[in-house]
Every structure is written in structure tokens, then in C-alpha cells.
N, C-alpha and C. Protein backbone atom coordinates (compact mmCIF):
# COMPACT_ATOMS: atom_id res chain seq x y z
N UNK A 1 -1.54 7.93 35.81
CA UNK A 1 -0.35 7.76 35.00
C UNK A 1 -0.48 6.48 34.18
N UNK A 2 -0.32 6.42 32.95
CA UNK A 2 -0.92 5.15 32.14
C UNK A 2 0.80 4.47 32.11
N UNK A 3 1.23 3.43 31.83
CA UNK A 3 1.80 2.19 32.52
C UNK A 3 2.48 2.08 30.89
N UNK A 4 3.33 2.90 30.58
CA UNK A 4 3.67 2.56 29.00
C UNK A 4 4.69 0.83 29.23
N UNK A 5 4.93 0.53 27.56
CA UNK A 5 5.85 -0.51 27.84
C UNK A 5 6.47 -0.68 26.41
N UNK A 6 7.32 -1.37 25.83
CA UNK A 6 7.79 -1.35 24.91
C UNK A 6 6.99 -1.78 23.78
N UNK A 7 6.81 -1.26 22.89
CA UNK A 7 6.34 -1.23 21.22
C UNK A 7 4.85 -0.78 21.89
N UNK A 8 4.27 -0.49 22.34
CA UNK A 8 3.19 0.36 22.85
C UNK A 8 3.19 1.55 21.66
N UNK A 9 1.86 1.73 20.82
CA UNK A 9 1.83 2.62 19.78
C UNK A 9 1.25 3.53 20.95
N UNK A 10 1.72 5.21 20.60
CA UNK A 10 1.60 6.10 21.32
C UNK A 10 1.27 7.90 20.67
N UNK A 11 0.58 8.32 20.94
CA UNK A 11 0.67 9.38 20.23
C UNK A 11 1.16 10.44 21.31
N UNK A 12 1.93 11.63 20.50
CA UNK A 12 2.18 12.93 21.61
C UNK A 12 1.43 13.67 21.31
N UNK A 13 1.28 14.55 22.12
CA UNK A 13 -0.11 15.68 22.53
C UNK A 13 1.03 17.00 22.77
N UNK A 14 1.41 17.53 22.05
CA UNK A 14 2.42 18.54 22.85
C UNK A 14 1.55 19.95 23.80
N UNK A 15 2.25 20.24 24.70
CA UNK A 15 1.64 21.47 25.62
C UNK A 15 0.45 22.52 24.84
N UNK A 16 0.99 22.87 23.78
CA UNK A 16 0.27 23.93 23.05
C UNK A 16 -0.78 23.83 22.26
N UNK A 17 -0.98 22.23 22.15
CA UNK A 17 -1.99 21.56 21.65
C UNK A 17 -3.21 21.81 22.53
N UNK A 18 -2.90 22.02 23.95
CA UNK A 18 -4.45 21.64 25.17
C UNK A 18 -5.13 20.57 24.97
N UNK A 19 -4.60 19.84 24.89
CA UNK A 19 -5.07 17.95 24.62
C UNK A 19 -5.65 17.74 23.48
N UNK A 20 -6.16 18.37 22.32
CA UNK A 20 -6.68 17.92 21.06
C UNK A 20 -5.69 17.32 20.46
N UNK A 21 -5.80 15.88 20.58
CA UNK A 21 -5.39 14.78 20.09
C UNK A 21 -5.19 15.05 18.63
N UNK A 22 -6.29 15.96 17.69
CA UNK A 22 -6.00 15.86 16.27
C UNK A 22 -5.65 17.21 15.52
N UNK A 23 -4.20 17.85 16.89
CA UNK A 23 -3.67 18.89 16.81
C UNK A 23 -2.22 18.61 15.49
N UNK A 24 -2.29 19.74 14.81
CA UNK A 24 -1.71 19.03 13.56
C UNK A 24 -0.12 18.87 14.09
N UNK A 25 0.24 19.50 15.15
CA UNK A 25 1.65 19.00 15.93
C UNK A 25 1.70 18.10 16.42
N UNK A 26 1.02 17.00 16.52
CA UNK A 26 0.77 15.85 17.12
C UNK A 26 1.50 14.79 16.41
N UNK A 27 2.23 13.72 16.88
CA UNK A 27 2.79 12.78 16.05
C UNK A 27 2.56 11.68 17.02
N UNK A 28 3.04 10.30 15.98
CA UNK A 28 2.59 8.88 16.82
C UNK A 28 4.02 8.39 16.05
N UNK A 29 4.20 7.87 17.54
CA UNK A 29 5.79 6.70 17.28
C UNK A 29 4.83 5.32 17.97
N UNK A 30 6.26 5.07 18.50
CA UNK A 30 6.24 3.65 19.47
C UNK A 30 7.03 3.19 20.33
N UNK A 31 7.05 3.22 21.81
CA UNK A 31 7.92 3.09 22.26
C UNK A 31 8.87 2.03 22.37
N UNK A 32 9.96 2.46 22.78
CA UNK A 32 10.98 1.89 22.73
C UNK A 32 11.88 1.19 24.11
N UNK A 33 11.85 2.10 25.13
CA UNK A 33 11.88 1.84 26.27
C UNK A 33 11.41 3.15 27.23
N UNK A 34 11.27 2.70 28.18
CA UNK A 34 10.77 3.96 29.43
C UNK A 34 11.79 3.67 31.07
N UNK A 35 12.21 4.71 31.63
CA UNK A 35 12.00 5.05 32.64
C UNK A 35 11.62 5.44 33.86
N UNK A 36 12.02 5.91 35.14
CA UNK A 36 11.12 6.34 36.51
C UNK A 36 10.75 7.50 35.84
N UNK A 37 11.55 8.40 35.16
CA UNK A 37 11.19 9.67 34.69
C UNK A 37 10.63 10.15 33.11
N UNK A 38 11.07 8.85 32.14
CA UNK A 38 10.51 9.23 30.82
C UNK A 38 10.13 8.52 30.12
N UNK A 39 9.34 8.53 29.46
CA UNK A 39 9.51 7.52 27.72
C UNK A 39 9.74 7.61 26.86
N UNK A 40 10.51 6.77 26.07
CA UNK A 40 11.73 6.78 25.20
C UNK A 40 10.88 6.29 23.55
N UNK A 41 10.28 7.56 22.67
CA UNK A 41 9.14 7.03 21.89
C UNK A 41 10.40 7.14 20.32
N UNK A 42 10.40 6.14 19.16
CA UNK A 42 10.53 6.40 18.47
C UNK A 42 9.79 7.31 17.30
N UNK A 43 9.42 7.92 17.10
CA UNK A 43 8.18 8.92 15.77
C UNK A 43 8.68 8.53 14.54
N UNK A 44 7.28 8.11 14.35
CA UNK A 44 7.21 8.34 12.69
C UNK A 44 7.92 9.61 12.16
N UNK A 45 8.27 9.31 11.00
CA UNK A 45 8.94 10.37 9.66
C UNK A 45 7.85 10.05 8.62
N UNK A 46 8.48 11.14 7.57
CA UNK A 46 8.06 11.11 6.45
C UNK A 46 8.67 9.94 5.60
N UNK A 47 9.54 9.38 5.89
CA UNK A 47 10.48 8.48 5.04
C UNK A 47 10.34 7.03 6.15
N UNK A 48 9.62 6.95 7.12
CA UNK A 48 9.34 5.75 7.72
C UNK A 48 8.20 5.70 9.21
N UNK A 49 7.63 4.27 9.24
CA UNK A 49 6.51 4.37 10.24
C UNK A 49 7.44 3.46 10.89
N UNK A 50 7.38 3.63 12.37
CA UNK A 50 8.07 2.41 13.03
C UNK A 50 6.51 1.84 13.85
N UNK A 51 6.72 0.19 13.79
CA UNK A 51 6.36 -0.50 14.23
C UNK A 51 6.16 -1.82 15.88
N UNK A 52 7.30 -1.92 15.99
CA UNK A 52 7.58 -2.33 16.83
C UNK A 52 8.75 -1.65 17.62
N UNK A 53 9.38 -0.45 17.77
CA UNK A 53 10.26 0.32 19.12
C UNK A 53 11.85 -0.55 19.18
N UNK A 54 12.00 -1.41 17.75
CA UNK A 54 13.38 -2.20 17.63
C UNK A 54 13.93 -1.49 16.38
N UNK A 55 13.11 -0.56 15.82
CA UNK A 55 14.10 -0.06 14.58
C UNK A 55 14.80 1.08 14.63
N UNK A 56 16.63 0.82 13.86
CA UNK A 56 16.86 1.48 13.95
C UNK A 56 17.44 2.85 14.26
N UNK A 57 16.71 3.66 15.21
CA UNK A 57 17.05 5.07 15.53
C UNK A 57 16.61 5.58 16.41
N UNK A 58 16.57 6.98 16.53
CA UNK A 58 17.01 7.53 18.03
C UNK A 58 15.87 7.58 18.65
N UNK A 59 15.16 7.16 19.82
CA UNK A 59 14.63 7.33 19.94
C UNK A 59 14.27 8.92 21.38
N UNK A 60 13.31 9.44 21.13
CA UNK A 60 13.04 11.13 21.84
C UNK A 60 12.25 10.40 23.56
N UNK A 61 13.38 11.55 24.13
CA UNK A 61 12.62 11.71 25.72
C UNK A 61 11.61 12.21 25.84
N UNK A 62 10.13 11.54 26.47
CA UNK A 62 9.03 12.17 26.66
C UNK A 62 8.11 12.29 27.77
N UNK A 63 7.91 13.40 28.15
CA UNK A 63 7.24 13.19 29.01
C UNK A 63 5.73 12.48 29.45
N UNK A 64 5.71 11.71 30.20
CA UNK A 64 4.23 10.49 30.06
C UNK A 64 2.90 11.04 29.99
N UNK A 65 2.96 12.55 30.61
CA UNK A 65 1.46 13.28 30.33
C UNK A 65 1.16 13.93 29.09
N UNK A 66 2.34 13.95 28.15
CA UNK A 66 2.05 14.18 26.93
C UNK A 66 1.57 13.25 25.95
N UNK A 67 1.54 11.75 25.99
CA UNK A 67 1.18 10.80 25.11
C UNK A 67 -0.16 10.04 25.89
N UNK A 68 -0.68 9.38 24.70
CA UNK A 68 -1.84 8.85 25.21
C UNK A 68 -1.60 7.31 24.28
N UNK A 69 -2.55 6.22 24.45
CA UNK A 69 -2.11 5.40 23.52
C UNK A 69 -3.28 5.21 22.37
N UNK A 70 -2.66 4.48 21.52
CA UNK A 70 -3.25 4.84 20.41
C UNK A 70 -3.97 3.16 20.13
């Protein structure tokens, strides 16, 4: 289990991907905060890259075997 922590750049791997990292469903945020049970990643948009896991907006529940770090 890799040890996320805040502003940690992160990419998601979703299920249907089968781990190819350069699956075109794949996106990279940054987290924001984490939990016993999740991590809390902000994602890039088309209209913004987040940087440091303080900007902003909502950030998505994720599960930790789906991201890897970047």
C-alpha cells in the first residue's frame, strides 16, 4: 500500500484500464487529503492543472490501488 500524503502528484489507473498507466482514461490530480479508507485527489481539467492539493475545488474519493505516483 504506497503511503499517499498531501500535494503528492498522483495518477489514477481506473479498473478497466488493467494497470496501463497510459490508458487514455487515466488522469493525474494531486492530493489533497487521505483517509483509513481513501484518497481525496483533486484532477486536472481542461480549464486547470492543480498543483499543490490547496486549490480551490472538490476534491474525488479514491481508492489507493487505483493511483500510483507520478
Amino acid at each position: 500500500m504506497n503511503d499517499f500524503k498531501h500535494g503528492d502528484t498522483v495518477r489514477y489507473i481506473p479498473n478497466h484500464a488493467n494497470g496501463d498507466a497510459q490508458h487514455p482514461a487515466c488522469q493525474n490530480g494531486v492530493v489533497s487529503s487521505t483517509n483509513d479508507n481513501w484518497v481525496f485527489v483533486k484532477y486536472n481539467c481542461l480549464a486547470c492543472t492543480m498543483f499543490t492539493g490547496d486549490e480551490p475545488f472538490t476534491a474525488q474519493a479514491t481508492k489507493r490501488e487505483n493511483l500510483i505516483m507520478r
